[in-house]
PDB file of N, CA and C in Angstrom:
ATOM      1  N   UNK A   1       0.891   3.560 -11.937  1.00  0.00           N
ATOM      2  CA  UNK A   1       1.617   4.203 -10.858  1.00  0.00           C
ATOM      3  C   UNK A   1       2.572   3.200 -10.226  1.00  0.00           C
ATOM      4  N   UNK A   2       3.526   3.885  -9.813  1.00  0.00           N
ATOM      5  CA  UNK A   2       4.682   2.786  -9.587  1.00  0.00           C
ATOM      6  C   UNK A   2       4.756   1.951  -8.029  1.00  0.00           C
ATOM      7  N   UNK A   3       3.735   3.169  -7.524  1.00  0.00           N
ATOM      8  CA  UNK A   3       3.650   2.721  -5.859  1.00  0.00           C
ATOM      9  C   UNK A   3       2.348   2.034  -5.838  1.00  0.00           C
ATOM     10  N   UNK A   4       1.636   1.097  -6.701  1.00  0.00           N
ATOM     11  CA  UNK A   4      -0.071   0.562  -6.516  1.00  0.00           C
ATOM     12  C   UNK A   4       0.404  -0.808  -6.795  1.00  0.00           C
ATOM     13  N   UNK A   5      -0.124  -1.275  -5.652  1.00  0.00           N
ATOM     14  CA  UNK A   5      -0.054  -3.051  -5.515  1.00  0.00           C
ATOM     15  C   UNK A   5      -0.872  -3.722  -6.384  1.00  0.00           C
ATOM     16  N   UNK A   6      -0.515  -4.534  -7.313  1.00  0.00           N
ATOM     17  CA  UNK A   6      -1.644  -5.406  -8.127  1.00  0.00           C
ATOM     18  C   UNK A   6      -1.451  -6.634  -8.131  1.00  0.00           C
ATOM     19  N   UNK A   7      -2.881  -7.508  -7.289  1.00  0.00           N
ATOM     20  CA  UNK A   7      -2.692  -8.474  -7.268  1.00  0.00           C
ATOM     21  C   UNK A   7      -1.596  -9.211  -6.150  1.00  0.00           C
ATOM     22  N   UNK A   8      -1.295  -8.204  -5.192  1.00  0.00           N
ATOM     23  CA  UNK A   8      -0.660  -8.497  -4.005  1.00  0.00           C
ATOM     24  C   UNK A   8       0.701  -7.924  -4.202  1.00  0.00           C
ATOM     25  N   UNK A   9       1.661  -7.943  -5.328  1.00  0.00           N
ATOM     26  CA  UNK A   9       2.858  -7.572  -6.029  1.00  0.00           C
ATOM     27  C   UNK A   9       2.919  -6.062  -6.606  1.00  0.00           C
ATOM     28  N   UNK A  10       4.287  -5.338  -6.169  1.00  0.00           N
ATOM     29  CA  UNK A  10       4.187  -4.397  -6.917  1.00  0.00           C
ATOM     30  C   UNK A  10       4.938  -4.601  -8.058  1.00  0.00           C
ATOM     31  N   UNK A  11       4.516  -3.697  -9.180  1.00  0.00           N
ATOM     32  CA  UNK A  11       5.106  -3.868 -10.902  1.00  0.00           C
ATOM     33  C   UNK A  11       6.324  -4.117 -10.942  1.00  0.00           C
ATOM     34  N   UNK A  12       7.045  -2.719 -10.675  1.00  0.00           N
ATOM     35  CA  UNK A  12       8.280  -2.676 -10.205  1.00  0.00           C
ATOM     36  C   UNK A  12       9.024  -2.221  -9.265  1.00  0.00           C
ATOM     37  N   UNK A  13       9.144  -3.545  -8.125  1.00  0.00           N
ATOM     38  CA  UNK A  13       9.539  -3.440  -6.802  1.00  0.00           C
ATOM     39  C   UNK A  13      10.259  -2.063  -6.757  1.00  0.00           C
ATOM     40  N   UNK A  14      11.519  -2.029  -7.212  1.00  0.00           N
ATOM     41  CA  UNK A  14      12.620  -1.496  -7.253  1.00  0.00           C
ATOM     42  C   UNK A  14      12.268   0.105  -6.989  1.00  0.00           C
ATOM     43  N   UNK A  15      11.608   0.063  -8.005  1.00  0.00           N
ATOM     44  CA  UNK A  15      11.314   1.555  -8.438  1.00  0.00           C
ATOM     45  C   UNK A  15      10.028   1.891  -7.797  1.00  0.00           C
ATOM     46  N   UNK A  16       9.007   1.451  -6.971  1.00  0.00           N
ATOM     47  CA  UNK A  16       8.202   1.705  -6.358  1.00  0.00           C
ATOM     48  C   UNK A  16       8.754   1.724  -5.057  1.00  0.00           C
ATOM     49  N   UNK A  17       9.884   1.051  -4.154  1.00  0.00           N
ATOM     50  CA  UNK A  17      10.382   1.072  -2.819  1.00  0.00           C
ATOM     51  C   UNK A  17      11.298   2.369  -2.880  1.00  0.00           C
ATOM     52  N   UNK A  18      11.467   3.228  -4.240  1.00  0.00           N
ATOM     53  CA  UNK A  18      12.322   3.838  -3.886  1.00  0.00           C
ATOM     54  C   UNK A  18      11.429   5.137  -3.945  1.00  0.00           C
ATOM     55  N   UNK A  19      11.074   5.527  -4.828  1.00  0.00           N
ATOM     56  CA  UNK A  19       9.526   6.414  -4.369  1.00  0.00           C
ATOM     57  C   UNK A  19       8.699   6.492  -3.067  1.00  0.00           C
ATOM     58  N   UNK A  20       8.708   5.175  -2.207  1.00  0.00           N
ATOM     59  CA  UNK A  20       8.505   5.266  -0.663  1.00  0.00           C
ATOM     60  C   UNK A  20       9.608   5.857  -0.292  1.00  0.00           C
ATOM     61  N   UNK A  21      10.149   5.660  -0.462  1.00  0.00           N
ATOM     62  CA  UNK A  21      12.160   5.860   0.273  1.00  0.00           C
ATOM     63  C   UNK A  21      11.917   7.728   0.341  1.00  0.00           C
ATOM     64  N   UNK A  22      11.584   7.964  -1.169  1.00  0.00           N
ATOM     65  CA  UNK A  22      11.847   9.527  -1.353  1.00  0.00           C
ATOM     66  C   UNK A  22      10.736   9.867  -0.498  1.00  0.00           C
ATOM     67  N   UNK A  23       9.432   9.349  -0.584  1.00  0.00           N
ATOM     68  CA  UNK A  23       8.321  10.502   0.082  1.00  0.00           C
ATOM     69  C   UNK A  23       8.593   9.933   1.461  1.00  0.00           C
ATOM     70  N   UNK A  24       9.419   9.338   2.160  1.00  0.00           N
ATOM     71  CA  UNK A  24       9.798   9.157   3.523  1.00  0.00           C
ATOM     72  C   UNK A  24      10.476  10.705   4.243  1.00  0.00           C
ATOM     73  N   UNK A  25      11.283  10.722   3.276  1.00  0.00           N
ATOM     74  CA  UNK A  25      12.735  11.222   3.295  1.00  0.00           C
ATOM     75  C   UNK A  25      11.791  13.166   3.347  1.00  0.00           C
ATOM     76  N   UNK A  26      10.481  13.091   2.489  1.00  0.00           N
ATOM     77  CA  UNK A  26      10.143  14.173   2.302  1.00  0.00           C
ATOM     78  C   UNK A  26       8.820  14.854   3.032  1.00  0.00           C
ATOM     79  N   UNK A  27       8.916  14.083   3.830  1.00  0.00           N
ATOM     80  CA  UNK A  27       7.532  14.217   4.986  1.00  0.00           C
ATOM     81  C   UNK A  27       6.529  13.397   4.638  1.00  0.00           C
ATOM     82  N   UNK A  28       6.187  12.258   4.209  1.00  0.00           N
ATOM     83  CA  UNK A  28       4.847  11.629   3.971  1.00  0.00           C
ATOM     84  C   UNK A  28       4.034  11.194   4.975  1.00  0.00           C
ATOM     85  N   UNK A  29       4.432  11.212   5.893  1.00  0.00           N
ATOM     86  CA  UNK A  29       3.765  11.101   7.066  1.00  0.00           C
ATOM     87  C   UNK A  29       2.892   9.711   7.295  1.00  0.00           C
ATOM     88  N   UNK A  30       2.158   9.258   7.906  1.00  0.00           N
ATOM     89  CA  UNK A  30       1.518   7.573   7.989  1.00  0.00           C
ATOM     90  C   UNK A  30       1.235   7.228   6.603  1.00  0.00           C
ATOM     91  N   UNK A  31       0.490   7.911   5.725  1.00  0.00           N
ATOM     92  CA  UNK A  31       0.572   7.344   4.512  1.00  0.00           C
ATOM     93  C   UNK A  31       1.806   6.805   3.677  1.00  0.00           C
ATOM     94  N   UNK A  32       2.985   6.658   4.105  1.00  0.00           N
ATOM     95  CA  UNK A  32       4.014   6.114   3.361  1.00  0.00           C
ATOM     96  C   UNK A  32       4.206   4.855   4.815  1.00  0.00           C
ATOM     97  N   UNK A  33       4.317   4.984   5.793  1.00  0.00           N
ATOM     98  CA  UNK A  33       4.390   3.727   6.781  1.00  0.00           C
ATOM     99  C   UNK A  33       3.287   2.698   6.182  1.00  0.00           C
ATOM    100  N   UNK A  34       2.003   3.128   5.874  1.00  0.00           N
ATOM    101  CA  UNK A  34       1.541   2.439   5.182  1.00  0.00           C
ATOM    102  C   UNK A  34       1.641   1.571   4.033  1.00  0.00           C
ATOM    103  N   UNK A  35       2.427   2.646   3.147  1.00  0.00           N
ATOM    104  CA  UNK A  35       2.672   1.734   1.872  1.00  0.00           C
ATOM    105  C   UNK A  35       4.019   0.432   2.149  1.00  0.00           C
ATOM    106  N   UNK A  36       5.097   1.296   3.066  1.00  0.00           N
ATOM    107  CA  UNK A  36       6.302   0.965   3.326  1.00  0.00           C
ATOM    108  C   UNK A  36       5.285  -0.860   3.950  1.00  0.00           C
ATOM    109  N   UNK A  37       4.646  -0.494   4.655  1.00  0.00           N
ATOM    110  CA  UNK A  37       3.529  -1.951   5.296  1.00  0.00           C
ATOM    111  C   UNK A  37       3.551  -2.892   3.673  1.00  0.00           C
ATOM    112  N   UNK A  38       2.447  -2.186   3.149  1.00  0.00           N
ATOM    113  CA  UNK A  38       2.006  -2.840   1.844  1.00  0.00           C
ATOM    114  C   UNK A  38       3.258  -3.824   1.595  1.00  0.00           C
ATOM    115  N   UNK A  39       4.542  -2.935   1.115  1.00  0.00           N
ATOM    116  CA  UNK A  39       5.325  -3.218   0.554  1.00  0.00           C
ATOM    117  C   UNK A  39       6.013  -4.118   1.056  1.00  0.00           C
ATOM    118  N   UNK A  40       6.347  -4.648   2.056  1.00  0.00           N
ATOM    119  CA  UNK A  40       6.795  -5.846   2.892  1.00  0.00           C
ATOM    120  C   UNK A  40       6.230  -6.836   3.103  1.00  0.00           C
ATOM    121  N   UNK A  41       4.738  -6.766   3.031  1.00  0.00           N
ATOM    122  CA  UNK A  41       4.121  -8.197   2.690  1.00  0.00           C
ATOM    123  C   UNK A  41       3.860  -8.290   1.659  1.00  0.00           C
ATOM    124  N   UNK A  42       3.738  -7.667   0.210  1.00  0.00           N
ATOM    125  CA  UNK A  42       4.198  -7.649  -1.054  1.00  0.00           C
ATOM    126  C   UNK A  42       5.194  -8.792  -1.239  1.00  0.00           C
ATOM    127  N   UNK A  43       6.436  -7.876  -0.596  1.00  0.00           N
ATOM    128  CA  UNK A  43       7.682  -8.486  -1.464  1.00  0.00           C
ATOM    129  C   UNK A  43       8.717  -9.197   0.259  1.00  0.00           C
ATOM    130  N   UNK A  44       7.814 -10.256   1.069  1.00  0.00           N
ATOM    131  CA  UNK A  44       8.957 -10.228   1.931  1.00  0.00           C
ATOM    132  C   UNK A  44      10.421 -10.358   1.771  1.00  0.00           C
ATOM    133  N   UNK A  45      10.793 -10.669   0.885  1.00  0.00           N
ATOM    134  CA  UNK A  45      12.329 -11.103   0.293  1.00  0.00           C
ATOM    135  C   UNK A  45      13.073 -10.035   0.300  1.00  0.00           C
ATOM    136  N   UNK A  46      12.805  -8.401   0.533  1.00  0.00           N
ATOM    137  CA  UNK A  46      13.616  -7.146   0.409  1.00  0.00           C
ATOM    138  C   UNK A  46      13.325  -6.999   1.630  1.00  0.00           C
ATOM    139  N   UNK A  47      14.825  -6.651   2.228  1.00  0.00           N
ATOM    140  CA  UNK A  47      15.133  -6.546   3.521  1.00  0.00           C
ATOM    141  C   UNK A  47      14.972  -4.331   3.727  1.00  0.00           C
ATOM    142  N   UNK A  48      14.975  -3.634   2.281  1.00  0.00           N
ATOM    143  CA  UNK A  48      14.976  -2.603   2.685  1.00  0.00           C
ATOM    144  C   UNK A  48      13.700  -1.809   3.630  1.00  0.00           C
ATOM    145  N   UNK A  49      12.683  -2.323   3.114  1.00  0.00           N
ATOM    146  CA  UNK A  49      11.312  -2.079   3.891  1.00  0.00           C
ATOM    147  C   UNK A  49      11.499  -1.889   5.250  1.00  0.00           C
ATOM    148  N   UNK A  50      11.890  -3.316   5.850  1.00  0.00           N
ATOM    149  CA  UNK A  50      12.347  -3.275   7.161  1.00  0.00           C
ATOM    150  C   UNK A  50      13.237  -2.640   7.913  1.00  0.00           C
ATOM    151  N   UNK A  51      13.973  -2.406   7.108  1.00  0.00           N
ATOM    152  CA  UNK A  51      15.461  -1.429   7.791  1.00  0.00           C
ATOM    153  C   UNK A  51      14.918  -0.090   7.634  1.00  0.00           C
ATOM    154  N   UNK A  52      14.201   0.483   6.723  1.00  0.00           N
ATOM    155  CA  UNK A  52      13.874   1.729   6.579  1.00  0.00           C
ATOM    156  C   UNK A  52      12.563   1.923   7.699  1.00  0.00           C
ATOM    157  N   UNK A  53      11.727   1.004   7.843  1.00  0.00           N
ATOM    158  CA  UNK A  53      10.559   1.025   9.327  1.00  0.00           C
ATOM    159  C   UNK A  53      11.002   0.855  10.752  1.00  0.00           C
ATOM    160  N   UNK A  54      12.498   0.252  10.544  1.00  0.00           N
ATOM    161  CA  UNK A  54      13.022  -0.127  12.038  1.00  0.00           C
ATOM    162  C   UNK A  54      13.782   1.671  12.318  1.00  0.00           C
ATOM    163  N   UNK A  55      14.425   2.207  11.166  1.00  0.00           N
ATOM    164  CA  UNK A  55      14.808   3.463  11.568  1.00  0.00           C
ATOM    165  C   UNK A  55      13.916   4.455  11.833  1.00  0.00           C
ATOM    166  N   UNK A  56      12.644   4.587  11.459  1.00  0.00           N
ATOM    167  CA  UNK A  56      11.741   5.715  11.487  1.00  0.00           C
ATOM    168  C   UNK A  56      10.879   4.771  12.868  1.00  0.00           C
ATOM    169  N   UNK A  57      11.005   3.802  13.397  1.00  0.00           N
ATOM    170  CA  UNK A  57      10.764   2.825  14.855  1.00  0.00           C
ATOM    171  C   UNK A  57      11.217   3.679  15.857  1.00  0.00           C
ATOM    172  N   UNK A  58      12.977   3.425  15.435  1.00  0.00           N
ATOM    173  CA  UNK A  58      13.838   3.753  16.702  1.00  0.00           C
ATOM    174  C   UNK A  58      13.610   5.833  16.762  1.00  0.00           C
ATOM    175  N   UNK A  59      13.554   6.391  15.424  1.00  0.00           N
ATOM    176  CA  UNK A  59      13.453   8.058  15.355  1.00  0.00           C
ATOM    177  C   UNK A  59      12.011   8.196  16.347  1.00  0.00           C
ATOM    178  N   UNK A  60      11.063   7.131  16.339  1.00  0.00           N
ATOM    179  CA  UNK A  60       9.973   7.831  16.885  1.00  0.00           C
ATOM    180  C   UNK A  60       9.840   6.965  18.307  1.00  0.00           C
ATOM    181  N   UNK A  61      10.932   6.527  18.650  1.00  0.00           N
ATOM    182  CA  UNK A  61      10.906   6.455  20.168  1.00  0.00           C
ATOM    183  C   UNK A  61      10.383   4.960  20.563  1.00  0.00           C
ATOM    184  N   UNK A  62      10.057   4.496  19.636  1.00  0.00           N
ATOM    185  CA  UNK A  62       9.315   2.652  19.583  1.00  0.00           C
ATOM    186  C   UNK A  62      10.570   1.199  18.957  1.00  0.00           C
ATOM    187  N   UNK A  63      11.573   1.621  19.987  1.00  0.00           N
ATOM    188  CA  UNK A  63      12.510   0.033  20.145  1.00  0.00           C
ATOM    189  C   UNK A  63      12.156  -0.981  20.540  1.00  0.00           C
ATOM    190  N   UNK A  64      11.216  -1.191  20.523  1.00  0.00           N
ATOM    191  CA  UNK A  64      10.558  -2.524  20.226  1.00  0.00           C
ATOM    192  C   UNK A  64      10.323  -2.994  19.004  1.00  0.00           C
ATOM    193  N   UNK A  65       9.184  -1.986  18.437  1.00  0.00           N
ATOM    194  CA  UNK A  65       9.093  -2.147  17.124  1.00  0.00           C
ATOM    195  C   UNK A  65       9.946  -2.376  16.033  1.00  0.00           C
ATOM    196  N   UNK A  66      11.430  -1.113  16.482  1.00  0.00           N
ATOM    197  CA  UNK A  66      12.635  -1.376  15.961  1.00  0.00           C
ATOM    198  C   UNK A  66      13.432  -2.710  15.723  1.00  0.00           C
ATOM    199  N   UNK A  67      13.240  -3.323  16.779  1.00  0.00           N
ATOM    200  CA  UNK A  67      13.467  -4.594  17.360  1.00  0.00           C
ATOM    201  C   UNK A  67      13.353  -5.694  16.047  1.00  0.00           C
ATOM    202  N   UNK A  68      11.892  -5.694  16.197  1.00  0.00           N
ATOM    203  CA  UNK A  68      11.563  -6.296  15.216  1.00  0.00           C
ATOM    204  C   UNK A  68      11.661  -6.216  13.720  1.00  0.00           C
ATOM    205  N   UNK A  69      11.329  -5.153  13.174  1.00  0.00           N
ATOM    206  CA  UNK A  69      11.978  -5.026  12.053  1.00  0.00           C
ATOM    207  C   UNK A  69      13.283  -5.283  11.450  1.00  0.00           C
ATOM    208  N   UNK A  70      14.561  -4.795  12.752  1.00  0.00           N
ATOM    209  CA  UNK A  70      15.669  -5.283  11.933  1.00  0.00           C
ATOM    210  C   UNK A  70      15.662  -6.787  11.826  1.00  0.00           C
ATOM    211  N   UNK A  71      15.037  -7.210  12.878  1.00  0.00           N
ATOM    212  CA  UNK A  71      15.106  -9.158  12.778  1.00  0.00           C
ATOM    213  C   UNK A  71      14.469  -9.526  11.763  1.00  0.00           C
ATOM    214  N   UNK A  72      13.458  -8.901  11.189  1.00  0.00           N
ATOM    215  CA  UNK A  72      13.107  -9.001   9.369  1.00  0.00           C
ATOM    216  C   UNK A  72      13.843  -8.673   8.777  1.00  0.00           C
ATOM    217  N   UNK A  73      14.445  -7.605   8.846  1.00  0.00           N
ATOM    218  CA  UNK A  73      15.262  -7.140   7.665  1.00  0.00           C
ATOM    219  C   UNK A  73      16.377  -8.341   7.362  1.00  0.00           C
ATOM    220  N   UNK A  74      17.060  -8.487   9.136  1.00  0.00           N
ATOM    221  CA  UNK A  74      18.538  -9.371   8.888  1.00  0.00           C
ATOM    222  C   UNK A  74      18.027 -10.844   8.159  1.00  0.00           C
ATOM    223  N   UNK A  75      16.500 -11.422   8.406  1.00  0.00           N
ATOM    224  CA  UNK A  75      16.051 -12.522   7.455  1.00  0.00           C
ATOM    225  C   UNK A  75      15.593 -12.188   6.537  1.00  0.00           C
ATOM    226  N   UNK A  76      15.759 -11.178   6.106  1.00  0.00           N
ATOM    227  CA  UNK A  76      15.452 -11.158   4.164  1.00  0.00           C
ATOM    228  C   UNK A  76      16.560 -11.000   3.339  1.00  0.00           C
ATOM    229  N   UNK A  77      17.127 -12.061   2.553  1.00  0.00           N
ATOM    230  CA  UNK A  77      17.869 -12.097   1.642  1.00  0.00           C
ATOM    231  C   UNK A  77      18.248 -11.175   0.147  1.00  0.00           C
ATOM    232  N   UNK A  78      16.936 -10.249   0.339  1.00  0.00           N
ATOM    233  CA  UNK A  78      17.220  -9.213  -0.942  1.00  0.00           C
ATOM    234  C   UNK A  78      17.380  -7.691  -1.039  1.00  0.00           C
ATOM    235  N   UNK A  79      18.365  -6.566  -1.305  1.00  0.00           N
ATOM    236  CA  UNK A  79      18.321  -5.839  -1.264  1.00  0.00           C
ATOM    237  C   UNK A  79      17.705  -5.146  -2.568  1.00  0.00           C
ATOM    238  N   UNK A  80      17.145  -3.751  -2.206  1.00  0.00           N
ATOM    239  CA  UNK A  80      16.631  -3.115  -3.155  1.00  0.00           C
ATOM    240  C   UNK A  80      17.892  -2.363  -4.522  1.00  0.00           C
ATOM    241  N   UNK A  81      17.722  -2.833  -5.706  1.00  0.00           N
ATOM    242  CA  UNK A  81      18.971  -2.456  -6.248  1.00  0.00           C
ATOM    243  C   UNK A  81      20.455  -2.603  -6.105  1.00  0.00           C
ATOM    244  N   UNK A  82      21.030  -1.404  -6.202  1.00  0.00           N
ATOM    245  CA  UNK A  82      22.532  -1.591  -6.161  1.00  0.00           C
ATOM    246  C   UNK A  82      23.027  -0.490  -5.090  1.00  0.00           C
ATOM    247  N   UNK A  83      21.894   0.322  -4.035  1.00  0.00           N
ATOM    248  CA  UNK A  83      22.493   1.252  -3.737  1.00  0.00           C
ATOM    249  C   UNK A  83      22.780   1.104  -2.329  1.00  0.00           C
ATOM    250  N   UNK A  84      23.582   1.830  -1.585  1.00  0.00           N
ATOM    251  CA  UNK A  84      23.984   1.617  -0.251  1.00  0.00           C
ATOM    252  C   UNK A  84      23.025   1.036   0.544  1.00  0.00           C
ATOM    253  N   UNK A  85      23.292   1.346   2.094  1.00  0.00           N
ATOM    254  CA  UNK A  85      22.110   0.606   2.542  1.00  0.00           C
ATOM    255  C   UNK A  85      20.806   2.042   3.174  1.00  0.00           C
ATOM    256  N   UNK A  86      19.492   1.409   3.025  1.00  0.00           N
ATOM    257  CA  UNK A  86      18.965   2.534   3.026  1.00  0.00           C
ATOM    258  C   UNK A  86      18.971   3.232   4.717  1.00  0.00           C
ATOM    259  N   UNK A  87      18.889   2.459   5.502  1.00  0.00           N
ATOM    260  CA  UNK A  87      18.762   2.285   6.680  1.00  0.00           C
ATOM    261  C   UNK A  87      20.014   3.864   6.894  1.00  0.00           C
ATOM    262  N   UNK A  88      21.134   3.853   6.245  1.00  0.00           N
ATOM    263  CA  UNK A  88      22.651   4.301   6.146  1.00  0.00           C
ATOM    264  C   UNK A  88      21.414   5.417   5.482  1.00  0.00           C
ATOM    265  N   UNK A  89      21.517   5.868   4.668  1.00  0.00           N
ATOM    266  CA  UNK A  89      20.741   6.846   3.865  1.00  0.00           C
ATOM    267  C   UNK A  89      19.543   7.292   4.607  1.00  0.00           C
ATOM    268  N   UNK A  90      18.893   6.673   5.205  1.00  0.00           N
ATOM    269  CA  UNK A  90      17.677   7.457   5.683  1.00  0.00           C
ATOM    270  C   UNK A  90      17.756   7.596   7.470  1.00  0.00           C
ATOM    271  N   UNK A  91      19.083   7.187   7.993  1.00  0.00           N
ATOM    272  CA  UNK A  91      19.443   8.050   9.315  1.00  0.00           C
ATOM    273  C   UNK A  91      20.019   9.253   9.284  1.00  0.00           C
ATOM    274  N   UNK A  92      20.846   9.997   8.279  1.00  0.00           N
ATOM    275  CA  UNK A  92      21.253  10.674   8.052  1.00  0.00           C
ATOM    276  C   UNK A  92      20.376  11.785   7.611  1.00  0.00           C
ATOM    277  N   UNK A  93      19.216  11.704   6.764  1.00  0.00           N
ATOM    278  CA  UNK A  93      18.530  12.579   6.876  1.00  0.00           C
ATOM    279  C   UNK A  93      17.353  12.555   7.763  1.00  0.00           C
ATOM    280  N   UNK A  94      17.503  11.795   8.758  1.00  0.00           N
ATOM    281  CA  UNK A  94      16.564  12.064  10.004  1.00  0.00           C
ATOM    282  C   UNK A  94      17.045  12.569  11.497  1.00  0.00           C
ATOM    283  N   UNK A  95      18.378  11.875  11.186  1.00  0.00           N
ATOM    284  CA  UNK A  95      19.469  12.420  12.419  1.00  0.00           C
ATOM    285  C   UNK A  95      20.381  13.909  12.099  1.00  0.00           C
TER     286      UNK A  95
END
């Protein structure tokens, strides 16, 4: 499964952050904040985790939390793939 941590790492980052991304996008409710968790101390080096937890932060009323996340995100040097930014992609279908 593409979303199961082994050994602290997921298989394939890429394609497992984006499967969070979709069941975000599709109601997953705490069980994907969860994984979206997993997945950032997994892989701290992808800044999308964070940008995608700081937007569903600020949607649920917790700018603080928001706070913090983007200050992870802006110190992680790696984006997920080649595609826009998700943060851009997943306000739009929450706003």
């Amino acid at each position: 499964m593409l979303c199961e941590c082994r050994n602290g790492r997921f298989e394939q980052p890429d394609a497992a952050f984006l499967l969070i991304e979709f069941e975000t996008r599709n109601g997953g409710g705490a069980e994907v904040r969860h994984q979206l968790e997993d997945f950032s101390r997994a892989h701290p080096d992808f800044k999308d985790p964070y940008q995608l937890m700081a937007v569903l932060d600020a949607a649920a009323g917790d700018e603080a939390s928001a706070a913090k996340e983007r200050r992870l995100a802006s110190a992680a040097p790696t984006t997920v793939g080649k595609c826009r930014s998700v943060a851009r992609r997943t306000r739009a279908i929450l706003f």
